[in-house]
C-alpha atoms as a PDB file:
ATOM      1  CA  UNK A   1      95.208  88.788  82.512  1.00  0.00           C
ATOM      2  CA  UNK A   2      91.586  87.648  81.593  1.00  0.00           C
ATOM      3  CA  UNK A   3      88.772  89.607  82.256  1.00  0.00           C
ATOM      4  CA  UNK A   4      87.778  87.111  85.392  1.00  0.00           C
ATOM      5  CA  UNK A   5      91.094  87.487  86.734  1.00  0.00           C
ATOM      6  CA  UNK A   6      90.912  91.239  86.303  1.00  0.00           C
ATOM      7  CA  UNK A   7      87.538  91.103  87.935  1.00  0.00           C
ATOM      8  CA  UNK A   8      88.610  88.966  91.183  1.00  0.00           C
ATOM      9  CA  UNK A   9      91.612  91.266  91.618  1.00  0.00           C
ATOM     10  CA  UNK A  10      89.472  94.142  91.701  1.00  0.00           C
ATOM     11  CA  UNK A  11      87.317  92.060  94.825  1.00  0.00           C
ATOM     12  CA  UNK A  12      90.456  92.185  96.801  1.00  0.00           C
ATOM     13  CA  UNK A  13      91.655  95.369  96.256  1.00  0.00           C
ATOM     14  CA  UNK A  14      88.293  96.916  97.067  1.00  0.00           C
ATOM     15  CA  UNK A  15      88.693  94.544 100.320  1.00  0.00           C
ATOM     16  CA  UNK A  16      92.025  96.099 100.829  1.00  0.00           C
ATOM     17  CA  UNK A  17      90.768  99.774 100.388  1.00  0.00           C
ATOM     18  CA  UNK A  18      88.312  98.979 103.047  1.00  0.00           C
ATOM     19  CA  UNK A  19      91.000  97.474 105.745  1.00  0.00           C
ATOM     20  CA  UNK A  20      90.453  95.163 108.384  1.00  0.00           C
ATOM     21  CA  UNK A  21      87.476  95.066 110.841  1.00  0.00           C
ATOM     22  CA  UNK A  22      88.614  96.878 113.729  1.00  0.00           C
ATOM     23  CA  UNK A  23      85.985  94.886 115.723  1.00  0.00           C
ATOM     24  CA  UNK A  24      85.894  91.677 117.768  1.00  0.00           C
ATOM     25  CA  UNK A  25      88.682  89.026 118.550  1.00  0.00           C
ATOM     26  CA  UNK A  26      91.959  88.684 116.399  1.00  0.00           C
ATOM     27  CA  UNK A  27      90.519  85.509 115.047  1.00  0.00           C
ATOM     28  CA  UNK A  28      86.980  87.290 114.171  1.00  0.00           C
ATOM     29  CA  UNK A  29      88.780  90.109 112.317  1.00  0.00           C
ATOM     30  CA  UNK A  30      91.111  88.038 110.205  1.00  0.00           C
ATOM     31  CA  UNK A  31      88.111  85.407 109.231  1.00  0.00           C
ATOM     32  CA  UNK A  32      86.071  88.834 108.190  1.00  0.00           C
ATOM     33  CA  UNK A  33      88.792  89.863 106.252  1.00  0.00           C
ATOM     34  CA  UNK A  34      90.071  87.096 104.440  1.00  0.00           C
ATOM     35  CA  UNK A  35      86.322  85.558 103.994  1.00  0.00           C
ATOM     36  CA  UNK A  36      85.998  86.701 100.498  1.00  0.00           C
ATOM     37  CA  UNK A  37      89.694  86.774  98.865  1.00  0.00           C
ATOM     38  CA  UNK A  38      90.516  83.215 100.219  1.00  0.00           C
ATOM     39  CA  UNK A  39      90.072  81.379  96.813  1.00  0.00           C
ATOM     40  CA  UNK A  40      91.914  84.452  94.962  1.00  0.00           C
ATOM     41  CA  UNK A  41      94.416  84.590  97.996  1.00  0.00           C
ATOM     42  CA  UNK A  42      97.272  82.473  96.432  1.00  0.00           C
ATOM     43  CA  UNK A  43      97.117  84.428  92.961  1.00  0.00           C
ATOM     44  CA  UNK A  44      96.830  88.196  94.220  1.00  0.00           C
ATOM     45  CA  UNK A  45      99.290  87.489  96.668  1.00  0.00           C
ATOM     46  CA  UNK A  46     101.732  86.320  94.480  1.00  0.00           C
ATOM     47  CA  UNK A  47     102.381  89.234  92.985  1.00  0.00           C
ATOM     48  CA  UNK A  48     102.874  91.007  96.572  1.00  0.00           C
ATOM     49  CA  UNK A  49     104.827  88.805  99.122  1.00  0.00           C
ATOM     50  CA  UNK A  50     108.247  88.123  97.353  1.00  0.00           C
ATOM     51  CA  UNK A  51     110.995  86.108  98.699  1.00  0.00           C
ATOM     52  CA  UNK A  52     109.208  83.421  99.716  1.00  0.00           C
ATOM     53  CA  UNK A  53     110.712  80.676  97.225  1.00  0.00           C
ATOM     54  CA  UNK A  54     114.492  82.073  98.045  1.00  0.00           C
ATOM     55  CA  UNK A  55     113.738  82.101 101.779  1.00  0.00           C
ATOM     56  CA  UNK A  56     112.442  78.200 101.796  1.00  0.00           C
ATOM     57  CA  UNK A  57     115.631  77.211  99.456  1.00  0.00           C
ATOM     58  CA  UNK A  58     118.006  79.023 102.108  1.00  0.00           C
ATOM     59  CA  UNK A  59     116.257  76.466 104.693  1.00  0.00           C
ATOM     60  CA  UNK A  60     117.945  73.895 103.290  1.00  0.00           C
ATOM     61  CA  UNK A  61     115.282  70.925 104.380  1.00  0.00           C
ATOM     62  CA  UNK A  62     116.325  68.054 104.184  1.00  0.00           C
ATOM     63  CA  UNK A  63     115.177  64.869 103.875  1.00  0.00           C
ATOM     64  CA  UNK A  64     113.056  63.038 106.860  1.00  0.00           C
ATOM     65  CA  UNK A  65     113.344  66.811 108.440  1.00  0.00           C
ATOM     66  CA  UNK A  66     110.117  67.710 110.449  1.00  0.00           C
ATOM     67  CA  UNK A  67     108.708  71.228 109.761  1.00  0.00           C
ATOM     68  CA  UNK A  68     106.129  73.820 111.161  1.00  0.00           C
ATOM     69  CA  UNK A  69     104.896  77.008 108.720  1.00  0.00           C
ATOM     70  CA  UNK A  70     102.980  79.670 111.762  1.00  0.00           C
ATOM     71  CA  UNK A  71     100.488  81.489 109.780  1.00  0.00           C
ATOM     72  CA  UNK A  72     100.159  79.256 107.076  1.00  0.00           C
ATOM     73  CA  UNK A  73      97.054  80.839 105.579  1.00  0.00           C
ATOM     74  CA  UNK A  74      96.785  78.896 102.168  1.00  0.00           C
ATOM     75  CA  UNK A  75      99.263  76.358 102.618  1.00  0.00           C
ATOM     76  CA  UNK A  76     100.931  78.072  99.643  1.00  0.00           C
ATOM     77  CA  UNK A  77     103.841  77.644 100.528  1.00  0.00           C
ATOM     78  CA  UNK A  78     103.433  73.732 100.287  1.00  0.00           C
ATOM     79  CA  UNK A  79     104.310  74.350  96.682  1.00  0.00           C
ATOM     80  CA  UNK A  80     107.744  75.916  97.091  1.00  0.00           C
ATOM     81  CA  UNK A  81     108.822  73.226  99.826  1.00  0.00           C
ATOM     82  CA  UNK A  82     108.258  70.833  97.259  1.00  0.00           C
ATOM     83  CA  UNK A  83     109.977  72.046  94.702  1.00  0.00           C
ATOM     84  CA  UNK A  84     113.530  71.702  97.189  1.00  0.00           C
ATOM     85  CA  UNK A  85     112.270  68.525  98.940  1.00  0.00           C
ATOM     86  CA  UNK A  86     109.171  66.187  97.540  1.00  0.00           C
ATOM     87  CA  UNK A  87     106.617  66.738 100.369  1.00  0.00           C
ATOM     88  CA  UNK A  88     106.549  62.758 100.723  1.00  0.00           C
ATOM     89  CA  UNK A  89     110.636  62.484 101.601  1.00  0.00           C
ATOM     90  CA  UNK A  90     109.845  64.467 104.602  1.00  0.00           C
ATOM     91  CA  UNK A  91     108.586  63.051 108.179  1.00  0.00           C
ATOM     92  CA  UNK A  92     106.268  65.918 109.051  1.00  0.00           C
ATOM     93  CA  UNK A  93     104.525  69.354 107.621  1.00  0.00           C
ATOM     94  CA  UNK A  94     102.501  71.084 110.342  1.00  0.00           C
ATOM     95  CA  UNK A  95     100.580  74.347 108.681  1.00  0.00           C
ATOM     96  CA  UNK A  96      98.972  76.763 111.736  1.00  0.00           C
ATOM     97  CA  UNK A  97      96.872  79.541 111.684  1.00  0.00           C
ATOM     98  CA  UNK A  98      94.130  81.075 113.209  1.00  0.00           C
ATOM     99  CA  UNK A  99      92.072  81.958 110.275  1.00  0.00           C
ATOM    100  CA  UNK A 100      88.978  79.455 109.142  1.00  0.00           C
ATOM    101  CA  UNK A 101      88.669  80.549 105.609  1.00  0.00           C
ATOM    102  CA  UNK A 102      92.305  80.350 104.546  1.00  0.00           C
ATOM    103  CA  UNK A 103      92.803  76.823 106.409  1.00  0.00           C
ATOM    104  CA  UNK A 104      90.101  76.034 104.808  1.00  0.00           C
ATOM    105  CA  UNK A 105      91.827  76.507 100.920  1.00  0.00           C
ATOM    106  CA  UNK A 106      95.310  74.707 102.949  1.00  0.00           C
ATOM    107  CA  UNK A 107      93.109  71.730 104.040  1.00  0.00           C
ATOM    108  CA  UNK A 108      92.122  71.251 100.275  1.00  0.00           C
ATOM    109  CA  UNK A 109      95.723  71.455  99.033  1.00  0.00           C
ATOM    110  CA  UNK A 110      96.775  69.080 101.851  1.00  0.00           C
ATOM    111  CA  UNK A 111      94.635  66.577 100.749  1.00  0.00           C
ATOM    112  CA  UNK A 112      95.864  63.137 100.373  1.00  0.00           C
ATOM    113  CA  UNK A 113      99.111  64.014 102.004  1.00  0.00           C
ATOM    114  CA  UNK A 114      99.281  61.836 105.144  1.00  0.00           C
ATOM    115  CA  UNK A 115     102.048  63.632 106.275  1.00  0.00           C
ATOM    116  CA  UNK A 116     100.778  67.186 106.021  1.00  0.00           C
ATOM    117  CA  UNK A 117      98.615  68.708 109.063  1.00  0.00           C
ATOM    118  CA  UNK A 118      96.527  71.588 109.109  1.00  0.00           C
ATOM    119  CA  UNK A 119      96.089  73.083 112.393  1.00  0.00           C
ATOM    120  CA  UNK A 120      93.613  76.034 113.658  1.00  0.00           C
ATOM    121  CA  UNK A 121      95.719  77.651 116.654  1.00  0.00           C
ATOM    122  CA  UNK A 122      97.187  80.390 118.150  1.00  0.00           C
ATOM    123  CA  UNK A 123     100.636  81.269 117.283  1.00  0.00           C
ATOM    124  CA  UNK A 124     102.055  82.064 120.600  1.00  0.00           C
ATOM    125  CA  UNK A 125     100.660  78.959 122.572  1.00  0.00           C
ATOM    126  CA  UNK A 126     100.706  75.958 120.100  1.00  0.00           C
ATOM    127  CA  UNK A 127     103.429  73.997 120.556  1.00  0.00           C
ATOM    128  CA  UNK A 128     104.637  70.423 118.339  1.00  0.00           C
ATOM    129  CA  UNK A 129     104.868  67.262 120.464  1.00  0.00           C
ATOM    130  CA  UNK A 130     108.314  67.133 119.251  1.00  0.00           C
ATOM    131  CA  UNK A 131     111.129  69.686 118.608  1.00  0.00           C
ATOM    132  CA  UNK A 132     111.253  69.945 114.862  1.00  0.00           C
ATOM    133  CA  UNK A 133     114.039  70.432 111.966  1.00  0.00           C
ATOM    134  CA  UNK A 134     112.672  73.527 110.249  1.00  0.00           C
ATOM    135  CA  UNK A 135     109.992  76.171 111.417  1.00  0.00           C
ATOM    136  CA  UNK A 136     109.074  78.907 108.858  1.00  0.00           C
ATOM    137  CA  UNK A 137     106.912  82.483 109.325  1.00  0.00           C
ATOM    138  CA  UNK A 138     106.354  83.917 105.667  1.00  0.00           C
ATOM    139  CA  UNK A 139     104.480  87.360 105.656  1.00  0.00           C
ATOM    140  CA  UNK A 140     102.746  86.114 109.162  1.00  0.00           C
ATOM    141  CA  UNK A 141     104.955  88.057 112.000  1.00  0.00           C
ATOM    142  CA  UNK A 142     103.566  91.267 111.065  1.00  0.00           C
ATOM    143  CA  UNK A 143     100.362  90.109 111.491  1.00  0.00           C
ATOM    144  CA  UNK A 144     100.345  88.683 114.750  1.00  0.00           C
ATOM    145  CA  UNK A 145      99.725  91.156 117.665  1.00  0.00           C
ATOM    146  CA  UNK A 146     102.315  90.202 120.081  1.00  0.00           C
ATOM    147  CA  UNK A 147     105.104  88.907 118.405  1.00  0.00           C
ATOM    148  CA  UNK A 148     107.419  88.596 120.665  1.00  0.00           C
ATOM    149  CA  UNK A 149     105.501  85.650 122.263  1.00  0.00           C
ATOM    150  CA  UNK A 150     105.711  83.795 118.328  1.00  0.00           C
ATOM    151  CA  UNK A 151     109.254  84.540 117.775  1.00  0.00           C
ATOM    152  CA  UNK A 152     109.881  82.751 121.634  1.00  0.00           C
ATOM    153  CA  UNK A 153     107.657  80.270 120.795  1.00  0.00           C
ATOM    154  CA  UNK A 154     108.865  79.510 117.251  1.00  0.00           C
ATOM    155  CA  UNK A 155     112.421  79.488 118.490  1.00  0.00           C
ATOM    156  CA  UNK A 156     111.259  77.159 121.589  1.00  0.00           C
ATOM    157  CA  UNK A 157     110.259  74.259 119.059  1.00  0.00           C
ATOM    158  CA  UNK A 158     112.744  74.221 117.152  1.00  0.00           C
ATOM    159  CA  UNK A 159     115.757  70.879 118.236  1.00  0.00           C
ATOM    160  CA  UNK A 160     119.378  71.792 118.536  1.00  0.00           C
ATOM    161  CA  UNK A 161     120.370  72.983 114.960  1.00  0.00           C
ATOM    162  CA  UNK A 162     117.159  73.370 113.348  1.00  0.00           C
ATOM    163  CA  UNK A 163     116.351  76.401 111.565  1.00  0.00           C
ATOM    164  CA  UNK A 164     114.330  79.442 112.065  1.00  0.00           C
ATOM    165  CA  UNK A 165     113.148  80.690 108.473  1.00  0.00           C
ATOM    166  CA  UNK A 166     111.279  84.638 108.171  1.00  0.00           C
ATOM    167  CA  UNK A 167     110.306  86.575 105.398  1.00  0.00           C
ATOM    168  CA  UNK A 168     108.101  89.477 106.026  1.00  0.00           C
ATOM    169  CA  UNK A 169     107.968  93.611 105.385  1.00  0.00           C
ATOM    170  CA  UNK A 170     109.696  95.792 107.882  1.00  0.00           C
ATOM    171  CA  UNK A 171     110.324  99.197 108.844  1.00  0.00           C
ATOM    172  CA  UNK A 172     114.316  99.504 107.759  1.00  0.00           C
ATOM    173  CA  UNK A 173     116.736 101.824 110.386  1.00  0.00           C
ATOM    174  CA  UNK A 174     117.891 103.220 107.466  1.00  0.00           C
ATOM    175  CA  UNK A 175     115.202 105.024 105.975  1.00  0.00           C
ATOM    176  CA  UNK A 176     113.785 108.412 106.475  1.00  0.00           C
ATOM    177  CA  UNK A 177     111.207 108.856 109.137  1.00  0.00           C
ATOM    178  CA  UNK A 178     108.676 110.038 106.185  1.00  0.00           C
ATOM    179  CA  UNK A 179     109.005 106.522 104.450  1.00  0.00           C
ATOM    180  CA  UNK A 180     108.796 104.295 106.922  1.00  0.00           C
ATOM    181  CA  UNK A 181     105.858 105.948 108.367  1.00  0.00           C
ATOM    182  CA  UNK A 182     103.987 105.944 105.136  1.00  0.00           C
ATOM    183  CA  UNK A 183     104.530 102.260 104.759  1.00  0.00           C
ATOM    184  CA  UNK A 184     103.638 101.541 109.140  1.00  0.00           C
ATOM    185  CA  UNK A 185     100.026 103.625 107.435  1.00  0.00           C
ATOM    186  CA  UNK A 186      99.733 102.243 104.851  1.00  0.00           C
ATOM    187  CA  UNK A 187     100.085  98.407 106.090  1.00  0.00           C
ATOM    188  CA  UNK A 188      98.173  98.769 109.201  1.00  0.00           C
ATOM    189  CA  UNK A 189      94.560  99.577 107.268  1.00  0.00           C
ATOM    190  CA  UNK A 190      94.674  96.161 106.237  1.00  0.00           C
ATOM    191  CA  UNK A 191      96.143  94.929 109.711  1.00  0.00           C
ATOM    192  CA  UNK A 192      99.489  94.228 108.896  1.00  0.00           C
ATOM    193  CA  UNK A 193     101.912  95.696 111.592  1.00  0.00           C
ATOM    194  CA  UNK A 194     105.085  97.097 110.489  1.00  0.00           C
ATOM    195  CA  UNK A 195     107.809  97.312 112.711  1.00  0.00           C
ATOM    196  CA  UNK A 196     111.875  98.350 113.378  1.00  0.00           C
ATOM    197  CA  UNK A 197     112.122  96.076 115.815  1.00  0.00           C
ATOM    198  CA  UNK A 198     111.338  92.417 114.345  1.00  0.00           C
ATOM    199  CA  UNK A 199     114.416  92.215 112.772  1.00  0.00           C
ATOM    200  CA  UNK A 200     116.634  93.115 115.439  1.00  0.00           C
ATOM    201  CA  UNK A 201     115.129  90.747 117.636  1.00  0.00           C
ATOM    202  CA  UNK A 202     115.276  87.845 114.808  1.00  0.00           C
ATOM    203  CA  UNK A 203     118.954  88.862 115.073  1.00  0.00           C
ATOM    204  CA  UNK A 204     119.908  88.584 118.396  1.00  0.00           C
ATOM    205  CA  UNK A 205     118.407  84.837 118.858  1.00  0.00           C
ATOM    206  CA  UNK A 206     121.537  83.829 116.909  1.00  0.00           C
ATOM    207  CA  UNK A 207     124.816  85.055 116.199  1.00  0.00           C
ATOM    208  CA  UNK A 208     125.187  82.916 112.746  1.00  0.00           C
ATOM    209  CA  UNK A 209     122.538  84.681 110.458  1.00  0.00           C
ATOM    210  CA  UNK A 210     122.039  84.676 106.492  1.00  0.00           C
ATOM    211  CA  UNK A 211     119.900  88.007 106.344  1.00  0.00           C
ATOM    212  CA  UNK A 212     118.973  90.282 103.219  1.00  0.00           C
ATOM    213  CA  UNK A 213     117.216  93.217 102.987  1.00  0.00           C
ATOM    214  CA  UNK A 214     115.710  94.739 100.158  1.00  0.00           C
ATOM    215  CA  UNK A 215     112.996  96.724  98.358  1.00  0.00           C
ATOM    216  CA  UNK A 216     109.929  94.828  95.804  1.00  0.00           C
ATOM    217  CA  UNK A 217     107.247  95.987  93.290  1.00  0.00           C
ATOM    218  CA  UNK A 218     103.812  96.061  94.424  1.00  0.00           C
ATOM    219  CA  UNK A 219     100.572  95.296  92.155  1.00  0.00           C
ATOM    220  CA  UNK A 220      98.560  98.072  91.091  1.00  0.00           C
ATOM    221  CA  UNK A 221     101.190 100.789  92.045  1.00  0.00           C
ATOM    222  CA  UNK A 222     103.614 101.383  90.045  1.00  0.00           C
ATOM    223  CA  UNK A 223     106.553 103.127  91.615  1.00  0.00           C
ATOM    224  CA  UNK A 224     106.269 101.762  95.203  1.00  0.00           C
ATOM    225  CA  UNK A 225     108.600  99.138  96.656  1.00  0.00           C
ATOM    226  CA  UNK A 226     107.965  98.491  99.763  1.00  0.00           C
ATOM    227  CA  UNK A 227     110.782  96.790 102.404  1.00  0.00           C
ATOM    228  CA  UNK A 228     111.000  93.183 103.136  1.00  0.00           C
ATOM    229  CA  UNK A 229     113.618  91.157 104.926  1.00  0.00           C
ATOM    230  CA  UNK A 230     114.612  87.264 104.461  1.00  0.00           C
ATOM    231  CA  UNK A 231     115.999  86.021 108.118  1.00  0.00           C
ATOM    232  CA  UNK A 232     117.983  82.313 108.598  1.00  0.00           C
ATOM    233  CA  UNK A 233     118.705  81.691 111.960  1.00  0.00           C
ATOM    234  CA  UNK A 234     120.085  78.330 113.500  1.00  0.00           C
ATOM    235  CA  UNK A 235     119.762  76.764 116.810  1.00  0.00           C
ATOM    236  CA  UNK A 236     122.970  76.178 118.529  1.00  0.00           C
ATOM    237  CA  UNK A 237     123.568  73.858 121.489  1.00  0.00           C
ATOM    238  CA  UNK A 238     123.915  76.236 123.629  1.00  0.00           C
ATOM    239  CA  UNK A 239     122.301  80.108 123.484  1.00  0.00           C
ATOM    240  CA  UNK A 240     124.260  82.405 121.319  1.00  0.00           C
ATOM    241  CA  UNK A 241     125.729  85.708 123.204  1.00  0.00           C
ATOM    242  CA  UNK A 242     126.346  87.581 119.901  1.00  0.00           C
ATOM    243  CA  UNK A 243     125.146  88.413 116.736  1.00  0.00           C
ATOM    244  CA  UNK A 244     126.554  88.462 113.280  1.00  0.00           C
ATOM    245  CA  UNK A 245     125.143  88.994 109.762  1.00  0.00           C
ATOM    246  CA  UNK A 246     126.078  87.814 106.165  1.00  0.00           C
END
């Protein structure tokens, strides 16, 4: 890592020490936090939110499918759809999020992509004009206050055998009480919510679920893996009155 690197990691981290505002709207607090890592975002991050690649493969897009990533920040994940499907094969790519100065770095990398939109909203209330194919939340759930409302919503927009994608941390029901309340602790400084209950619900919206669960490296401290979850739902027909996991 080059000194420059070094010396923009340090930036975040020291932003990360310091947590999230705990002041204003939702929208005010995330712009405030994000304000200065946004152009380091993609890199830092990298290193931090795993699964993400895996997750979008296990979506499966395919071609002419129409597709919605809720809190997009960066757009990063532009890069992993198009290494499965070549962004211009596909009919639509709507990124939403409620931050300025990350949608402002995903505007950049949408450029020249007529089919890619960036969108400043709200989670829980946008909606597409049209059901779509594929809808994706990657590290986002945790970080949206009432959740329940985006998985509803999420679910909502997505046609008759389209596909809900999630990859996020998570509180697991199997870990001791200690753990999982040093990682709720330590997340929350920097406003990200863990929670026991976000997979569970992910669960019950469909009884035919590809879900793993499993433990990943953080930067800067060695020793630590925190939990994260990858969650493939599909919408039947009609509404599922069981669950089941593979």
């Amino acid at each position: 890592m080059s000194q420059t690197d070094l010396a923009a990691d340090i930036r975040i981290l020291w932003r990360l020490l310091r947590g999230q505002p705990r002041q204003g709207s939702h929208a005010e607090r995330l712009a405030a936090f994000y304000a200065a890592q946004a152009e380091r975002y993609d890199a830092f991050r990298a290193r931090l939110l795993h699964g993400r690649a895996e997750l979008i493969e296990a979506l499966a897009i395919p071609a002419g499918a129409s597709m919605v990533e809720l809190g997009c920040g960066t757009g990063g994940n532009l890069d992993a759809i198009a290494r499965v499907r070549p962004l211009d094969t596909l009919a639509s790519v709507q990124l939403v999020d409620l931050c300025p100065p990350l949608l402002a770095v995903a505007r950049r990398r949408a450029r020249g992509l007529a089919n890619v939109q960036v969108i400043e909203a709200d989670a829980t209330l946008w909606r597409p004009a049209q059901p779509v194919d594929r809808v994706l939340l990657s590290y986002s759930l945790t970080m949206m206050p009432d959740w329940q409302a985006v998985l509803a919503n999420a679910w909502a927009m997505l046609a008759p055998g389209g596909r809900l994608g999630v990859v996020d941390f998570y509180l697991p029901g199997s870990a001791r009480r200690f753990g999982n309340a040093f990682w709720r602790r330590w997340f929350a400084h920097d406003g990200v919510h863990l929670s026991d209950r976000h997979l569970p619900a992910l669960r019950t919206l469909c009884m035919d679920a590809w879900v793993q669960e499993r433990r990943a490296a953080l930067p800067y401290l060695p020793g630590l893996r925190a939990p994260y979850y990858l969650f493939v739902g599909t919408r039947p027909e009609r509404a599922c009155t069981a669950t089941r996991t593979a």
